[in-house]
N, C-alpha and C. Protein backbone atom coordinates (compact mmCIF):
# COMPACT_ATOMS: atom_id res chain seq x y z
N UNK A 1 -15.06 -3.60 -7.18
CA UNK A 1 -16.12 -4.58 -7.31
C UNK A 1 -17.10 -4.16 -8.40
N UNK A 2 -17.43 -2.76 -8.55
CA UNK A 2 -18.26 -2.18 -9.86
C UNK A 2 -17.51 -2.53 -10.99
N UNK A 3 -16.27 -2.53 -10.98
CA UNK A 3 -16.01 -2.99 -12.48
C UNK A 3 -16.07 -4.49 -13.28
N UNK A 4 -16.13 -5.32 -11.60
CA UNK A 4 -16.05 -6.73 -11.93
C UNK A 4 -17.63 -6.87 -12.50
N UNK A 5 -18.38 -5.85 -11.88
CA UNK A 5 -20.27 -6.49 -11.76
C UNK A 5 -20.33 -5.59 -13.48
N UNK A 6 -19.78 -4.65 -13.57
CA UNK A 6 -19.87 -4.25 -15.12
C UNK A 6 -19.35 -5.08 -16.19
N UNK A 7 -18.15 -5.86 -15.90
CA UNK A 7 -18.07 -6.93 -16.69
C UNK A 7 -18.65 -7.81 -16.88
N UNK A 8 -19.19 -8.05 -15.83
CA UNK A 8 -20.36 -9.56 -15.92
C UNK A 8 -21.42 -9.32 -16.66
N UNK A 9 -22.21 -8.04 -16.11
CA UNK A 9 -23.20 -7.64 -16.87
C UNK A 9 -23.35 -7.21 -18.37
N UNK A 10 -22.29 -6.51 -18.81
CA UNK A 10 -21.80 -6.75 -20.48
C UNK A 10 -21.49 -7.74 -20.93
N UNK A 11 -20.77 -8.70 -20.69
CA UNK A 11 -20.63 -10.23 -21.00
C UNK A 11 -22.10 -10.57 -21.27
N UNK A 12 -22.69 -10.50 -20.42
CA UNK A 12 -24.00 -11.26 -20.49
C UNK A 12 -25.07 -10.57 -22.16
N UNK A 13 -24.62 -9.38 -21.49
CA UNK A 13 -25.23 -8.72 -23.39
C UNK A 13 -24.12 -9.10 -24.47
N UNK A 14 -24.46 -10.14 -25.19
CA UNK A 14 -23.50 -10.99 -26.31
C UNK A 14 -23.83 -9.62 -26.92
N UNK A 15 -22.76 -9.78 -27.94
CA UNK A 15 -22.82 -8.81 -28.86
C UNK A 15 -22.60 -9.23 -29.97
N UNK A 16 -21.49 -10.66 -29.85
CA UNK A 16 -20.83 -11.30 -30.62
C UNK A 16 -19.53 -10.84 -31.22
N UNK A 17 -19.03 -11.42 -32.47
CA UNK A 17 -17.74 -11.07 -33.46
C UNK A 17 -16.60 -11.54 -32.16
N UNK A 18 -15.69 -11.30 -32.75
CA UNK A 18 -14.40 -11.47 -32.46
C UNK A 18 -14.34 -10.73 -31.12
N UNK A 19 -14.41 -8.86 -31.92
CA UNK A 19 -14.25 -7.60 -30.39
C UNK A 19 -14.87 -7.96 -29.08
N UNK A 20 -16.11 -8.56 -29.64
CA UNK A 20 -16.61 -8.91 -28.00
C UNK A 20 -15.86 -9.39 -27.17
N UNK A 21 -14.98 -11.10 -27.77
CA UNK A 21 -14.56 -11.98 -27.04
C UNK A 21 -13.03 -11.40 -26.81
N UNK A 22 -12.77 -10.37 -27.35
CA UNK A 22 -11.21 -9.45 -26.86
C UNK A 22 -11.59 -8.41 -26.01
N UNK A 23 -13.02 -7.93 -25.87
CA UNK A 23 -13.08 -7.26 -24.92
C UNK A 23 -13.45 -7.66 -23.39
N UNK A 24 -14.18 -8.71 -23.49
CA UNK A 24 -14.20 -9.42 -22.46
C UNK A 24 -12.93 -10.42 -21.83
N UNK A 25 -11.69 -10.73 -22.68
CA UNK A 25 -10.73 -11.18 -22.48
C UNK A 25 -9.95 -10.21 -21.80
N UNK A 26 -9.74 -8.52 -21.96
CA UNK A 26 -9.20 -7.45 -22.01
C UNK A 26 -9.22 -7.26 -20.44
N UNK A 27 -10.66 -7.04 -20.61
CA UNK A 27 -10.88 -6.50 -19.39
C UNK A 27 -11.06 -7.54 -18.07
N UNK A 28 -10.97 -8.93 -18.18
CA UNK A 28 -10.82 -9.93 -17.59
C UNK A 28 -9.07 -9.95 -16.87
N UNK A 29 -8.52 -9.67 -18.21
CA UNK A 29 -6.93 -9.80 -17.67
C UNK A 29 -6.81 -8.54 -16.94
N UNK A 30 -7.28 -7.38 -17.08
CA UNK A 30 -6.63 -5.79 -16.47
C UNK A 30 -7.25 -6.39 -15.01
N UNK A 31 -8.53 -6.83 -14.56
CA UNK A 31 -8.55 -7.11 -13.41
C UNK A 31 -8.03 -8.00 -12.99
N UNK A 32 -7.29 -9.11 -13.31
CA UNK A 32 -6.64 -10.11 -12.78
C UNK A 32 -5.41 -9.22 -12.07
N UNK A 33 -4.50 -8.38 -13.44
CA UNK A 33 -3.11 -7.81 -12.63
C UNK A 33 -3.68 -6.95 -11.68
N UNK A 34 -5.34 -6.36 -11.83
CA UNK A 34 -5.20 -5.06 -10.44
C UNK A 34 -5.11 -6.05 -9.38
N UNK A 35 -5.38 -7.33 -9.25
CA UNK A 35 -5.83 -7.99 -8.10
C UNK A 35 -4.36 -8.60 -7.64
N UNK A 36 -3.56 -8.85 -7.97
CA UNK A 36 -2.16 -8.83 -8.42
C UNK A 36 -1.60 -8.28 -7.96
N UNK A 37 -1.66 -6.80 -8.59
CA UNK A 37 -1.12 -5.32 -7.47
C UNK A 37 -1.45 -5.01 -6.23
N UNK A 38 -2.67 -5.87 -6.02
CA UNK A 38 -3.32 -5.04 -5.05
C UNK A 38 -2.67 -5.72 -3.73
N UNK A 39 -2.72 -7.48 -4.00
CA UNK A 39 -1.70 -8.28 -3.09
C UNK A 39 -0.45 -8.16 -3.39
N UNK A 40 0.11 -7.25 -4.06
CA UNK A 40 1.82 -7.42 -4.22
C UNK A 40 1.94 -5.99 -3.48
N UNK A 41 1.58 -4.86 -3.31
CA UNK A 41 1.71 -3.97 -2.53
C UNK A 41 1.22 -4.47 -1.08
N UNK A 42 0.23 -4.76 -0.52
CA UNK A 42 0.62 -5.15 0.66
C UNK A 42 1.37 -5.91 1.02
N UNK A 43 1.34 -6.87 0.37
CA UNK A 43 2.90 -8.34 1.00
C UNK A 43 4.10 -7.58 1.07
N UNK A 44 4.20 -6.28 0.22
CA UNK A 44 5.87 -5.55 0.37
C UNK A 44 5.69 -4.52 1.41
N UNK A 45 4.15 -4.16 1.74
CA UNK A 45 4.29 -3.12 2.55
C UNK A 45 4.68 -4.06 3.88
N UNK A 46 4.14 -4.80 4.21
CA UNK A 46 4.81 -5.81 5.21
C UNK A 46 6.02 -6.30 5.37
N UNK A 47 7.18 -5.59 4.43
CA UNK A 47 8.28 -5.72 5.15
C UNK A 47 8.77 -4.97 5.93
N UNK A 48 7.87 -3.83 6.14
CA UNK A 48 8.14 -2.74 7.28
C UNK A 48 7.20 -2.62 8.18
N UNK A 49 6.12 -2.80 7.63
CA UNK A 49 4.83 -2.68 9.35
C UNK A 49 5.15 -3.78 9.88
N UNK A 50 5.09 -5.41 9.36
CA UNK A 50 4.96 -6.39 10.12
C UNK A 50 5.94 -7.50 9.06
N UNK A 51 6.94 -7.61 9.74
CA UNK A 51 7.87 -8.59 9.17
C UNK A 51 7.75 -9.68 8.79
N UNK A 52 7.25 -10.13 10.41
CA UNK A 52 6.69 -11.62 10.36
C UNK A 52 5.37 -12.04 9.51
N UNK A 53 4.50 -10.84 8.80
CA UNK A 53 3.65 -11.35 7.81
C UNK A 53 3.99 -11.74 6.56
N UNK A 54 5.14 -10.69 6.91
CA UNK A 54 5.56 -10.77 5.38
C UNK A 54 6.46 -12.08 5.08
N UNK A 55 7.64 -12.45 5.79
CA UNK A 55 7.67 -13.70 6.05
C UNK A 55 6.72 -14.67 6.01
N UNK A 56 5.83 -14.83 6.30
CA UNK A 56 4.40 -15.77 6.19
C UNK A 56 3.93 -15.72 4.88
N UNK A 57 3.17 -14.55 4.32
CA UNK A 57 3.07 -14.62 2.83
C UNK A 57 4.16 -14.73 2.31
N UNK A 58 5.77 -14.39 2.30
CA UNK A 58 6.16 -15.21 1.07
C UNK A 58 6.44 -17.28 1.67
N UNK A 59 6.45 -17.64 2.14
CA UNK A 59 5.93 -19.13 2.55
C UNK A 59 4.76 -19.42 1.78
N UNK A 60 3.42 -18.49 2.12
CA UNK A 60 2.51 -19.22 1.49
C UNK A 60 2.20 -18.96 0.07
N UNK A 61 3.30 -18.19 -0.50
CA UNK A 61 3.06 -17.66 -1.32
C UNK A 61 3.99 -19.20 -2.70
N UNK A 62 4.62 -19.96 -2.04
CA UNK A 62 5.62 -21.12 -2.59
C UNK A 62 4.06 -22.21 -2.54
N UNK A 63 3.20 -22.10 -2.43
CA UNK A 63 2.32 -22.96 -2.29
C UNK A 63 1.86 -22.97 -3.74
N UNK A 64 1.21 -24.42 -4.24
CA UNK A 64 0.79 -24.45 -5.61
C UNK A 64 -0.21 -23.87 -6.33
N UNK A 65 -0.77 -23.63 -5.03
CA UNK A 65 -1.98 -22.70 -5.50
C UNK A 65 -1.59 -21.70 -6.08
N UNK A 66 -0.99 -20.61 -5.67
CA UNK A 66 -0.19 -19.62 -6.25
C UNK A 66 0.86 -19.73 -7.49
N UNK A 67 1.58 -20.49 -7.50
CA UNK A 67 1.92 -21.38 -8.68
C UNK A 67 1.16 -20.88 -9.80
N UNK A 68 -0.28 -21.79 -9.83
CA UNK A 68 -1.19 -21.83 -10.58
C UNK A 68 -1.46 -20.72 -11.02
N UNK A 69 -1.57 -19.78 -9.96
CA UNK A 69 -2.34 -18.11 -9.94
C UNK A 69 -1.15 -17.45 -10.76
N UNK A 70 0.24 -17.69 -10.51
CA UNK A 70 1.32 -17.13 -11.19
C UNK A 70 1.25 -17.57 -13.23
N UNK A 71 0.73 -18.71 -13.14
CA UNK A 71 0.56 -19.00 -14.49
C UNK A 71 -0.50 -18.09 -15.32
N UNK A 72 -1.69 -18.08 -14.73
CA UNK A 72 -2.57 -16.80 -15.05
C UNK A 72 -2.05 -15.73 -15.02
N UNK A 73 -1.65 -15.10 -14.03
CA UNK A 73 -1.16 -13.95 -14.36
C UNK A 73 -0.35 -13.70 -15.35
N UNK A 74 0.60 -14.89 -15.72
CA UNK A 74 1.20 -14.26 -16.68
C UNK A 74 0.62 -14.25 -17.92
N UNK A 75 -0.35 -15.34 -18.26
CA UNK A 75 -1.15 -15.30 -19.59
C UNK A 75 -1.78 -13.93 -19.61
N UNK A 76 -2.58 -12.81 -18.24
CA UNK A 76 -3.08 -12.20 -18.30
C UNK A 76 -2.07 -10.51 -18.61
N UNK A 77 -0.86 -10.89 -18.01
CA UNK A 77 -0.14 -9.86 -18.69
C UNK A 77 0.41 -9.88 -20.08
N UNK A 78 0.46 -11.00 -20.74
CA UNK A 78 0.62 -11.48 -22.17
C UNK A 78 -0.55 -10.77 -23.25
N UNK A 79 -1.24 -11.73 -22.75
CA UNK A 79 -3.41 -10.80 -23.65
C UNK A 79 -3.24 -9.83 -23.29
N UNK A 80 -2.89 -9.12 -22.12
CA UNK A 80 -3.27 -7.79 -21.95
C UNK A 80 -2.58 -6.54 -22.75
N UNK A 81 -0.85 -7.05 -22.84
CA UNK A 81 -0.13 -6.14 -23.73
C UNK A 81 -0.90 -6.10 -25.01
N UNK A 82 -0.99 -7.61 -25.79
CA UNK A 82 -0.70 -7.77 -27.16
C UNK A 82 -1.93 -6.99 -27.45
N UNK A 83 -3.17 -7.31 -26.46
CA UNK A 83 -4.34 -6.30 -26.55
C UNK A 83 -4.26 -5.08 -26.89
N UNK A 84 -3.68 -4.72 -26.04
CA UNK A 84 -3.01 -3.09 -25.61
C UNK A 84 -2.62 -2.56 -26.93
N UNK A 85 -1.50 -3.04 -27.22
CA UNK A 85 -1.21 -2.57 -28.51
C UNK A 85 -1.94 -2.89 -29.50
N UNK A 86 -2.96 -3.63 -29.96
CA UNK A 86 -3.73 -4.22 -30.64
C UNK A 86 -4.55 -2.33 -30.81
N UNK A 87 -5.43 -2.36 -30.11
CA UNK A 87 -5.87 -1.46 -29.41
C UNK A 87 -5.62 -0.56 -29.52
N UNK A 88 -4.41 -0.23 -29.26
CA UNK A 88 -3.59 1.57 -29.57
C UNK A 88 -3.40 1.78 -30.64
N UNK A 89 -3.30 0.66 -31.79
CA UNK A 89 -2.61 1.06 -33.08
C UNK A 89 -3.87 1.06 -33.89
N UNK A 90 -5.17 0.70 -33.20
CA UNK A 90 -6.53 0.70 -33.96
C UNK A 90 -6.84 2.03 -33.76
N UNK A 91 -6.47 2.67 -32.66
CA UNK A 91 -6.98 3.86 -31.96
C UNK A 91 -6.31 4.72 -32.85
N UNK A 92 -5.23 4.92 -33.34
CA UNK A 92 -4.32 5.60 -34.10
C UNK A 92 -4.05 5.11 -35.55
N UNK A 93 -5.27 4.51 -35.86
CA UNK A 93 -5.86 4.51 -37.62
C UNK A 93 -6.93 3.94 -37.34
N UNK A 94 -7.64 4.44 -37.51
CA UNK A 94 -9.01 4.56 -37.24
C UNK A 94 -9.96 3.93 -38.60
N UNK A 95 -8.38 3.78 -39.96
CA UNK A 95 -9.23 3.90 -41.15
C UNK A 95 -8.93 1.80 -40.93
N UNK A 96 -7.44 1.38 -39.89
CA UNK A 96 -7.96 0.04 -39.71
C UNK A 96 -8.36 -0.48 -39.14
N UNK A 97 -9.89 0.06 -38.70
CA UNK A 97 -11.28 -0.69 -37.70
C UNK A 97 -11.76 -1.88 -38.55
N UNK A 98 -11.26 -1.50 -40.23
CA UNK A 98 -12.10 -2.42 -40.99
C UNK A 98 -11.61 -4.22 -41.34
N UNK A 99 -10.43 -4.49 -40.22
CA UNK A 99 -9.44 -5.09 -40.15
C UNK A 99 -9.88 -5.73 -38.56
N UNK A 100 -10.42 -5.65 -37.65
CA UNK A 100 -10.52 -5.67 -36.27
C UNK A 100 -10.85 -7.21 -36.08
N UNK A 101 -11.13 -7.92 -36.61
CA UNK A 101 -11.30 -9.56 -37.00
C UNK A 101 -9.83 -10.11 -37.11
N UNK A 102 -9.29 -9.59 -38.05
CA UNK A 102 -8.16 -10.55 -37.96
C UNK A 102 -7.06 -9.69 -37.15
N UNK A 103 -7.20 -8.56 -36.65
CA UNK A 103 -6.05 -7.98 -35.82
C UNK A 103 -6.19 -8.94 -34.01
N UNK A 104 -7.67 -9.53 -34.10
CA UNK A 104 -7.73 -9.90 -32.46
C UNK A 104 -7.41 -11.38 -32.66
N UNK A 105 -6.95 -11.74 -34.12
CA UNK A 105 -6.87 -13.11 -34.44
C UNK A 105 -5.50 -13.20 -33.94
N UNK A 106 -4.68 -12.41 -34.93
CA UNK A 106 -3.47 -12.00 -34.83
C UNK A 106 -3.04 -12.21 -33.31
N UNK A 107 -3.79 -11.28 -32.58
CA UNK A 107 -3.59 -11.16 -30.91
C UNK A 107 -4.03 -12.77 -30.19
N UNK A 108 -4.40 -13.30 -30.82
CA UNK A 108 -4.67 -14.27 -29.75
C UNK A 108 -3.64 -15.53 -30.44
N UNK A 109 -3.21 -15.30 -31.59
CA UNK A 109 -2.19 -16.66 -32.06
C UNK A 109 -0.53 -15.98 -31.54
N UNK A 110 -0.53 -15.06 -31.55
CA UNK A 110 0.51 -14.39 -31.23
C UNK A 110 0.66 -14.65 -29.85
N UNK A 111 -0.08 -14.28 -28.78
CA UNK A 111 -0.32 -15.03 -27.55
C UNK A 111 -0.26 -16.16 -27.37
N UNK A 112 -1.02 -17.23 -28.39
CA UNK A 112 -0.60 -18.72 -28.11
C UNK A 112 0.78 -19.33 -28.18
N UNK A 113 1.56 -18.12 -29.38
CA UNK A 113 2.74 -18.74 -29.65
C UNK A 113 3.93 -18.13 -28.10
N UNK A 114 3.43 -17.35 -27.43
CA UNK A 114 4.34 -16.72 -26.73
C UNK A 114 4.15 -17.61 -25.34
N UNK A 115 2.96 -17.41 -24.87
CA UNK A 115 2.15 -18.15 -23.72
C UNK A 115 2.87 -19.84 -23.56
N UNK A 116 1.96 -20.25 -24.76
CA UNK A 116 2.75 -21.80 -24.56
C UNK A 116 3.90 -22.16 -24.24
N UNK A 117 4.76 -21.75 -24.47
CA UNK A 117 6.01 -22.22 -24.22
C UNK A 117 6.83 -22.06 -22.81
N UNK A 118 6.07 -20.81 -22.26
CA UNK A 118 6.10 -20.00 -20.98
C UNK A 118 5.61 -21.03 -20.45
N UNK A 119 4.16 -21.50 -20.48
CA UNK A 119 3.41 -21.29 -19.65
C UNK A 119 3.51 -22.82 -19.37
N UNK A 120 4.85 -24.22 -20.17
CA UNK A 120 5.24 -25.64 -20.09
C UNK A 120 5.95 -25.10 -19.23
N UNK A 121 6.86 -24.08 -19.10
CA UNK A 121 8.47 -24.12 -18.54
C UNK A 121 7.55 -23.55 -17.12
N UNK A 122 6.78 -22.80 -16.95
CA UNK A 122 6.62 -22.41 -15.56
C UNK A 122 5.15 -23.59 -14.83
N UNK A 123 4.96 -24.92 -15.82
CA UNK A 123 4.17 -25.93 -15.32
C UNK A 123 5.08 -26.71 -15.02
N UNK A 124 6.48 -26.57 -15.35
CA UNK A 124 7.42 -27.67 -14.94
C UNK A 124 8.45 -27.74 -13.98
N UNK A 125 8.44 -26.31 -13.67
CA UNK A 125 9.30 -25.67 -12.60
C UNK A 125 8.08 -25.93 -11.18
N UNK A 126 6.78 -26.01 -11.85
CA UNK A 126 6.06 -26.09 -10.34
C UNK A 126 6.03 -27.59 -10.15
N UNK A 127 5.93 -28.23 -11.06
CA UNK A 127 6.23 -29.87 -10.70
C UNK A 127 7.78 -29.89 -9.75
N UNK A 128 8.59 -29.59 -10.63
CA UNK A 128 9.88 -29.60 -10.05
C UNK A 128 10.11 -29.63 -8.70
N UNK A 129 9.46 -28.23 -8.47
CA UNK A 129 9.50 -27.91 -6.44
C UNK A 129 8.71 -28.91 -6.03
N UNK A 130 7.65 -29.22 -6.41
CA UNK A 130 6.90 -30.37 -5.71
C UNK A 130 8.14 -31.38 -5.23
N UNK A 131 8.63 -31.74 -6.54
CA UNK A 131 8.99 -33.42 -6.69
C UNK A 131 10.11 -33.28 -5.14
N UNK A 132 10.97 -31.89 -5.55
CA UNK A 132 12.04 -31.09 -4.40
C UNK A 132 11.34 -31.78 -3.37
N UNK A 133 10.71 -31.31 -2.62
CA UNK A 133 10.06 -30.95 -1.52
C UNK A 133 9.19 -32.66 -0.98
N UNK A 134 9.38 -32.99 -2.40
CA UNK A 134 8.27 -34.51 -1.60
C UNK A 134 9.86 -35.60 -1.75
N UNK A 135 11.16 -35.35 -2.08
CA UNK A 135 12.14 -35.93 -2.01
C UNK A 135 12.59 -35.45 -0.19
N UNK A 136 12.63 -34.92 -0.10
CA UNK A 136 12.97 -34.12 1.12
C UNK A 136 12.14 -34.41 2.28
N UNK A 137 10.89 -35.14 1.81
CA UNK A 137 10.47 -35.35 2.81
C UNK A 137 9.06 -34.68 3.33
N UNK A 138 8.86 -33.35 2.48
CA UNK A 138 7.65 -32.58 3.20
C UNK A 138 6.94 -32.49 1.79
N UNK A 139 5.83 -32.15 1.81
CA UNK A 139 4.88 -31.34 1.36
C UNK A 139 4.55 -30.05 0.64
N UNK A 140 4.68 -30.36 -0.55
CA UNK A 140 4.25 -28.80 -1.36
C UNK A 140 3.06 -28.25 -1.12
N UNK A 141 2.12 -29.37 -0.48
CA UNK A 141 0.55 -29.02 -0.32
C UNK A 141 0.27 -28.46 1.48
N UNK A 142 1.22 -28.40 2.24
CA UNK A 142 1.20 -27.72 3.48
C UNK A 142 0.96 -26.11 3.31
N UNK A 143 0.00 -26.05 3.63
CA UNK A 143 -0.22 -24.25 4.28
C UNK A 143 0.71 -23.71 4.77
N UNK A 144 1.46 -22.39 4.69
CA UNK A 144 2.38 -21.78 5.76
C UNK A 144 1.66 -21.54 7.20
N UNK A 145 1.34 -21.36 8.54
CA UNK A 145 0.51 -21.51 9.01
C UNK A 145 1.17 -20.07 9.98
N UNK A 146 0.21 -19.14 10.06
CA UNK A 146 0.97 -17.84 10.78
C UNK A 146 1.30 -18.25 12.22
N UNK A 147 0.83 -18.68 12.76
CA UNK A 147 1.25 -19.48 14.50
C UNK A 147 3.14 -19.70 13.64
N UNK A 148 3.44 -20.09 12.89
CA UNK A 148 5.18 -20.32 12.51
C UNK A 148 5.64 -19.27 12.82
N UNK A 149 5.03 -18.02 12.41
CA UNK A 149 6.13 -16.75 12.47
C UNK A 149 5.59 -15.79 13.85
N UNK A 150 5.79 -15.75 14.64
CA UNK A 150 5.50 -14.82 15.82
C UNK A 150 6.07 -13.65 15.23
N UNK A 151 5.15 -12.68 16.07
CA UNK A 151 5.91 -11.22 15.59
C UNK A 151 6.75 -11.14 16.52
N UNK A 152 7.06 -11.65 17.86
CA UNK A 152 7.93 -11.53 18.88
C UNK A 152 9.54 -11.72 18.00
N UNK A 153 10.09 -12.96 17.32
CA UNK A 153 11.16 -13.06 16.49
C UNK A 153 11.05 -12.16 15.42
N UNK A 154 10.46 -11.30 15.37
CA UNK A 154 10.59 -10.58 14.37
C UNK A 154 11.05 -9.04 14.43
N UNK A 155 11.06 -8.59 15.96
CA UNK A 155 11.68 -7.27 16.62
C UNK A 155 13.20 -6.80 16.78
N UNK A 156 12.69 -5.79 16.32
CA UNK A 156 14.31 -5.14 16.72
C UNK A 156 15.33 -5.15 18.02
């Protein structure tokens, strides 16, 4: 939570140029995947403490909301590499800091060109399941609801 309130609070001190808006992009995406990790390790640790949760999150995990959240994430692991290396190769010539304008330019058209095309095919695959699911009869917009999975069906 200190790192989210340190981001906010540097954001808020503009600094301006380009670096600002890649560092605040940077560090926007690294917390998106920790938050990411942080629910993808428990939902797997739940295939051994509690089955039936884990069963439940992946159900609610087909929901559009998540969908959505899956589209971010991937933009945020996209910015975050091209960053990354952006970043490392500034760190390791130091003499091209004087370049740092068009290297975050670079990083963010390079991203547009990669992102976009991703980011139609995984807006169309979530239509898709919808359309699935409302042919069929049910609801892409239903909650998984944990009362479905008892832990009782879920014992050895």
């Amino acid at each position: 939570m200190s790192s989210l309130i340190l981001t906010v609070r540097e954001a808020i001190r503009y600094r301006g140029r380009s670096g600002h808006w890649s560092w605040i992009a940077h560090r926007l995406s690294g917390l998106a995947i920790l938050s990411f990790l942080v629910m993808h390790v428990w939902d797997t640790a739940n295939i051994y403490y509690a089955p039936h949760l884990y069963a439940w999150s992946l159900a609610l995990f087909k929901h559009p909301i998540f969908g959505v959240g899956e589209i971010g994430l991937m933009a945020a692991v996209l910015y975050h590499a091209f960053n990354g290396t952006r970043i490392t190769i500034l760190d390791f010539k130091p003499e091209w800091w004087k370049y740092q304008q068009r290297s975050a330019t670079i990083v963010w058209v390079l991203f547009g060109l990669v992102f976009i095309p991703i980011g139609i095919y995984m807006v169309t695959t979530l239509y898709t399941h919808c359309g699935e699911l409302a042919a069929e009869g049910s609801s892409c917009w239903a909650l998984a609801r944990l009362s479905d999975f008892p832990a009782a069906d879920f014992r050895p």
